[in-house]
C-alpha atoms as a PDB file:
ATOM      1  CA  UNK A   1      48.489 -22.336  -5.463  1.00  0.00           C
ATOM      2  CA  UNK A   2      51.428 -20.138  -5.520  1.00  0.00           C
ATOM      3  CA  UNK A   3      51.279 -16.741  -3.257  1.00  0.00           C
ATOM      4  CA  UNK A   4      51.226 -14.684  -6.440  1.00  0.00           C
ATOM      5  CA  UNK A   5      47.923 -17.073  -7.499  1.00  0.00           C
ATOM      6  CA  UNK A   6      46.631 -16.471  -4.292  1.00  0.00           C
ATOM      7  CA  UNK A   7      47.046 -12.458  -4.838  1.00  0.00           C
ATOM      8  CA  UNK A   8      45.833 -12.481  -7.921  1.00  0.00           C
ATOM      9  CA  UNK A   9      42.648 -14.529  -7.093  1.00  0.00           C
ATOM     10  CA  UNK A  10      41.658 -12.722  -4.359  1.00  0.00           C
ATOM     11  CA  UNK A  11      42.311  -9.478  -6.135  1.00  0.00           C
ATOM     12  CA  UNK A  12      39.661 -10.455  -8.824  1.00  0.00           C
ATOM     13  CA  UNK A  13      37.249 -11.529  -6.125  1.00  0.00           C
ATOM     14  CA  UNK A  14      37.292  -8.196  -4.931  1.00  0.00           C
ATOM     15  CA  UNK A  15      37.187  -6.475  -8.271  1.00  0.00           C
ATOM     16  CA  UNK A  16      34.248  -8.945  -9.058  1.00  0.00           C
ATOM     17  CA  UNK A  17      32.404  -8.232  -5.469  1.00  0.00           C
ATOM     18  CA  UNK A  18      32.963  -4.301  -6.545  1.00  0.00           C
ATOM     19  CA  UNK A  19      31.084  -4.648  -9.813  1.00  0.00           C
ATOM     20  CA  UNK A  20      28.433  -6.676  -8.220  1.00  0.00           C
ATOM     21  CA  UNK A  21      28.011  -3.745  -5.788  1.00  0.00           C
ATOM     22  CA  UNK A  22      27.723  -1.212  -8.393  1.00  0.00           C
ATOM     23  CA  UNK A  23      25.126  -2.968 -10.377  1.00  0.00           C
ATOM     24  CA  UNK A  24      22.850  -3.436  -6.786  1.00  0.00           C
ATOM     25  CA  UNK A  25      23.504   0.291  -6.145  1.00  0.00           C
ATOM     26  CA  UNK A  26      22.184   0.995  -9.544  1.00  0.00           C
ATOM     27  CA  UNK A  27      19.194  -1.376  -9.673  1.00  0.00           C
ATOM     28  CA  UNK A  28      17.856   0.099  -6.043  1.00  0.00           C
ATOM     29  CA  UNK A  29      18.206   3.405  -7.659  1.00  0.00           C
ATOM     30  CA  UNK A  30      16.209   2.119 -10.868  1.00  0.00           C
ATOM     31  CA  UNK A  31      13.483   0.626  -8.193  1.00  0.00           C
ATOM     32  CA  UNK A  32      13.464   4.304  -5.953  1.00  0.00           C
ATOM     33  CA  UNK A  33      12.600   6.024  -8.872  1.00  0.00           C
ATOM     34  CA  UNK A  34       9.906   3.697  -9.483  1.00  0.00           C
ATOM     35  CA  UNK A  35       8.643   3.196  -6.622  1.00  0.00           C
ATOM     36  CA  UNK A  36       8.807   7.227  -5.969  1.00  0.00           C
ATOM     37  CA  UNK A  37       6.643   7.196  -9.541  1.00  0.00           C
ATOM     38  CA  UNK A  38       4.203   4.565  -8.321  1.00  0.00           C
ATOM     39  CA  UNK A  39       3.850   6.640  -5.229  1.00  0.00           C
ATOM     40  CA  UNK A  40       2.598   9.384  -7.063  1.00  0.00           C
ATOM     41  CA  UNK A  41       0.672   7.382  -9.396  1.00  0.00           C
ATOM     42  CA  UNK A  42      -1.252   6.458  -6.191  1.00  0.00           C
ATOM     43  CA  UNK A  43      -1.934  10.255  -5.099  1.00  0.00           C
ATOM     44  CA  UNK A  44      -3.392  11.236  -8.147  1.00  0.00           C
ATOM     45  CA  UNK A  45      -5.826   7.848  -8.548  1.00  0.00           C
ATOM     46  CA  UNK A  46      -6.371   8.458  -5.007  1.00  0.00           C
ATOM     47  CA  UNK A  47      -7.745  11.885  -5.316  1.00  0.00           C
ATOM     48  CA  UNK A  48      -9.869  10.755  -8.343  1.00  0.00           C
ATOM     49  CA  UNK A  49     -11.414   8.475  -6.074  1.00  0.00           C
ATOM     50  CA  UNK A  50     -12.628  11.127  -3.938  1.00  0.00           C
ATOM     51  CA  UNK A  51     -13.754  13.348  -6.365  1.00  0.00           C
ATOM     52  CA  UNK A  52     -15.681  10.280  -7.648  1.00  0.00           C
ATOM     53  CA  UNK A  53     -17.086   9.611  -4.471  1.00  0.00           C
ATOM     54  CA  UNK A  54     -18.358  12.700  -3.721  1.00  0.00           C
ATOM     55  CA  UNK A  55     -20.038  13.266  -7.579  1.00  0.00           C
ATOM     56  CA  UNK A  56     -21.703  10.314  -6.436  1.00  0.00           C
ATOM     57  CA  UNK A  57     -22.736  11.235  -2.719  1.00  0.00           C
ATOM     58  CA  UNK A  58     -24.173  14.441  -4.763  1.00  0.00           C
ATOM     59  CA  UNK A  59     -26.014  12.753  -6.912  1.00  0.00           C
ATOM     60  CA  UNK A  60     -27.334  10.269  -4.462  1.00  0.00           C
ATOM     61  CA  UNK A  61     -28.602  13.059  -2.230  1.00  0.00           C
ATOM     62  CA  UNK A  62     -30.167  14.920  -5.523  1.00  0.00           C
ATOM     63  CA  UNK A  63     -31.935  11.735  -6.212  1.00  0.00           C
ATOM     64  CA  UNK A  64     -33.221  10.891  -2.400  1.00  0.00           C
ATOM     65  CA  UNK A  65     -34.451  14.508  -2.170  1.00  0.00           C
ATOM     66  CA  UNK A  66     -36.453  14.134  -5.451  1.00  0.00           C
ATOM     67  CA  UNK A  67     -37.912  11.172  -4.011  1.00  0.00           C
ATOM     68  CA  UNK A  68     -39.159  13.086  -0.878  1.00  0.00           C
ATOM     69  CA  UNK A  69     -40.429  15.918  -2.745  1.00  0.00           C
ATOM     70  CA  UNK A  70     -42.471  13.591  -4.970  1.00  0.00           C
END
């Protein structure tokens, strides 16, 4: 190839490799916002759980004292 090819290829290499950049930068920012989303998914299921938990630790001592008492 010519110089001028040789320019002109590794001109649209870089303007290719720029693009590709671009897209990855916006993908991990897609994926950082989903993964800040699952992360507070996980709180709130998480704090269910222990509200769960401890309706059921209630009712489990409500139930052994009955059994005493009878």
């Amino acid at each position: 190839m010519s110089f001028v090819g040789d320019t002109l290829a590794g001109l649209r290499r870089i303007l290719l490799l720029e693009d590709d950049t671009r897209r990855l930068k916006d993908k991990v920012s897609e994926h950082a916002e989903r993964l800040v989303a699952l992360a507070e998914a996980h709180a709130v299921l998480r704090d269910r759980v222990s509200r769960l938990e401890g309706v059921i630790e209630g009712a489990a001592m409500v139930n052994a004292r009955r059994r005493i008492e009878e």
